[in-house]
C-alpha atoms as a PDB file:
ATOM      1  CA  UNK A   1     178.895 127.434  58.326  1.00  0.00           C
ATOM      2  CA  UNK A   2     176.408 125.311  60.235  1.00  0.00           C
ATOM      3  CA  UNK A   3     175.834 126.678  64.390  1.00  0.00           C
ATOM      4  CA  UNK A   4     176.269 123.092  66.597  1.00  0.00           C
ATOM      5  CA  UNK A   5     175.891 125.128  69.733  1.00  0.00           C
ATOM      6  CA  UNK A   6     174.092 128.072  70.668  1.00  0.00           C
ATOM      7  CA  UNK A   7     175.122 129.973  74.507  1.00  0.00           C
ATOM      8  CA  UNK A   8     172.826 132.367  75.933  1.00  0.00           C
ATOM      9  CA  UNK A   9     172.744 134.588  78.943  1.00  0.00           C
ATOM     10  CA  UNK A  10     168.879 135.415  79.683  1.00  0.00           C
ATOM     11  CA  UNK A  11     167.182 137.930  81.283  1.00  0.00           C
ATOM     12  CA  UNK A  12     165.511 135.829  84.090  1.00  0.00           C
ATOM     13  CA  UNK A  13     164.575 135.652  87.870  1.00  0.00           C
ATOM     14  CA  UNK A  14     165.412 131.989  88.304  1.00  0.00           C
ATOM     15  CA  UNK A  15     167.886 131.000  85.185  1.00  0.00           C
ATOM     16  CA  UNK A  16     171.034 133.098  84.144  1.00  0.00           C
ATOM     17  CA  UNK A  17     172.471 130.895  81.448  1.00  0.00           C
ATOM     18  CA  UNK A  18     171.345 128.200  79.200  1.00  0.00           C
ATOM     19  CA  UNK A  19     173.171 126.371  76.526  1.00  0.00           C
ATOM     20  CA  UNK A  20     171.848 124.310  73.623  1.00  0.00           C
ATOM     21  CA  UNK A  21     173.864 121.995  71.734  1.00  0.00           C
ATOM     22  CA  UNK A  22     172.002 121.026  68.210  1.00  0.00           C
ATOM     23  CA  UNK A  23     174.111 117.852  67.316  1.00  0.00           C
ATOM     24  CA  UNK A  24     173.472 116.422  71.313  1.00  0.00           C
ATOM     25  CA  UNK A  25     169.961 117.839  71.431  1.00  0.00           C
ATOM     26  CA  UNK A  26     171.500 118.821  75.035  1.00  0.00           C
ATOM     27  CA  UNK A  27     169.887 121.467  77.061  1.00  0.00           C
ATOM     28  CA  UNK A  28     172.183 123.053  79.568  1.00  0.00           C
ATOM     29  CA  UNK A  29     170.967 125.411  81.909  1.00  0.00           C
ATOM     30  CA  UNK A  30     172.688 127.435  84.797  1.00  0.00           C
ATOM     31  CA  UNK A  31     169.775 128.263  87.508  1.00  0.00           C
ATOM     32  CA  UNK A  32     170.818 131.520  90.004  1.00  0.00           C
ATOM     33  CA  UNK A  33     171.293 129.565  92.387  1.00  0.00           C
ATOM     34  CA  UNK A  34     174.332 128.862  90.083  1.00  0.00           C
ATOM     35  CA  UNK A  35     173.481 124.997  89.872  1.00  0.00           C
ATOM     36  CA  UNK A  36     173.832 123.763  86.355  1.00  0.00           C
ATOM     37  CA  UNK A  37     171.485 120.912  85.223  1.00  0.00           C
ATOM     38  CA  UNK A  38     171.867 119.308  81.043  1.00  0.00           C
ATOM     39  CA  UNK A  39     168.962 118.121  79.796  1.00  0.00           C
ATOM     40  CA  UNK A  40     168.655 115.555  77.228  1.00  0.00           C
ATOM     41  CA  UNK A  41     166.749 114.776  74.165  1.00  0.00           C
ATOM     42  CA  UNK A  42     165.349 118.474  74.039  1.00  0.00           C
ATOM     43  CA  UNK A  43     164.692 119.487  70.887  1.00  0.00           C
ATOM     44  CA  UNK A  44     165.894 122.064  68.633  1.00  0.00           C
ATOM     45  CA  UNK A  45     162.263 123.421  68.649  1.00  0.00           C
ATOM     46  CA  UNK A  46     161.490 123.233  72.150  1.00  0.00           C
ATOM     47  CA  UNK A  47     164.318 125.337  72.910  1.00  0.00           C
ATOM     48  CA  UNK A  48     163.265 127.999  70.267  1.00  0.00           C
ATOM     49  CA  UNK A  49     160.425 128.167  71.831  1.00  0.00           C
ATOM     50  CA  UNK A  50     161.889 128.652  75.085  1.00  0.00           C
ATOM     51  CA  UNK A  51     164.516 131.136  73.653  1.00  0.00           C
ATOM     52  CA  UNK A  52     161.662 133.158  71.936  1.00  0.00           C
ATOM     53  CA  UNK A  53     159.111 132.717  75.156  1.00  0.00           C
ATOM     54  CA  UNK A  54     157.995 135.864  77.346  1.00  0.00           C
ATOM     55  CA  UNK A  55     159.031 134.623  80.395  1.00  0.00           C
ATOM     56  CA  UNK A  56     162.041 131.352  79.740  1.00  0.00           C
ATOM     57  CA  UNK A  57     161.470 130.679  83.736  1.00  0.00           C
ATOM     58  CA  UNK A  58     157.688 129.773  83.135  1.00  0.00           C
ATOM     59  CA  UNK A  59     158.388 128.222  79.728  1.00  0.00           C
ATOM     60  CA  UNK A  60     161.165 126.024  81.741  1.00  0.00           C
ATOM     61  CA  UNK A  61     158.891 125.171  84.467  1.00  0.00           C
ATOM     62  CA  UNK A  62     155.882 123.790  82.316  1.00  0.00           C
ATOM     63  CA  UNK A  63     157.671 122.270  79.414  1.00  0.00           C
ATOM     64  CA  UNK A  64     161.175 120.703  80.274  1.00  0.00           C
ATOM     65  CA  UNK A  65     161.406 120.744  84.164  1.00  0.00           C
ATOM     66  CA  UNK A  66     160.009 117.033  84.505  1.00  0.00           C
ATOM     67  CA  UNK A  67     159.583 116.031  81.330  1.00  0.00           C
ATOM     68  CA  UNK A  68     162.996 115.601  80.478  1.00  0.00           C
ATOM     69  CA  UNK A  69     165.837 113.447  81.395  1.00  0.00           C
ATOM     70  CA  UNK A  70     168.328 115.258  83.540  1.00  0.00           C
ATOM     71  CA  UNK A  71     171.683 115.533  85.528  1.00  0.00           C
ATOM     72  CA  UNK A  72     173.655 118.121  87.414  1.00  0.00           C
ATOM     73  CA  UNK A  73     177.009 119.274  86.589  1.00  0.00           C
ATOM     74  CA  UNK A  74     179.542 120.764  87.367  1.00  0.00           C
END
């Protein structure tokens, strides 16, 4: 069975939620201030890396803040 989409809650100050969609390479993350941004073009190793990071809000900030495309939702 192949995993399209993978939903996490995280243990973090400033994100509660993030969602990563393999087949979109879509990012979504719920901040907790409960506004929910997607992301595009992230890729599948980027967010391992923020999955397996010591601190996701840091990892967020540096890496895929600015540097990717994104809108809000919801």
């Amino acid at each position: 069975m192949k995993v399209t989409k993978e939903n996490l809650e995280v243990n973090s100050s400033a994100i509660l939620k993030m969602a990563y969609s393999f087949e979109d390479k879509l990012l979504t993350v719920k901040f907790s201030s409960n506004k929910t941004y997607e992301f595009k073009n992230v890729t599948a190793e980027i967010f391992y890396a923020m999955k397996h990071s010591d601190s996701i809000g840091k990892f967020f900030n540096k890496n895929i803040r600015w540097n990717y495309k994104f809108n809000p939702i919801g």
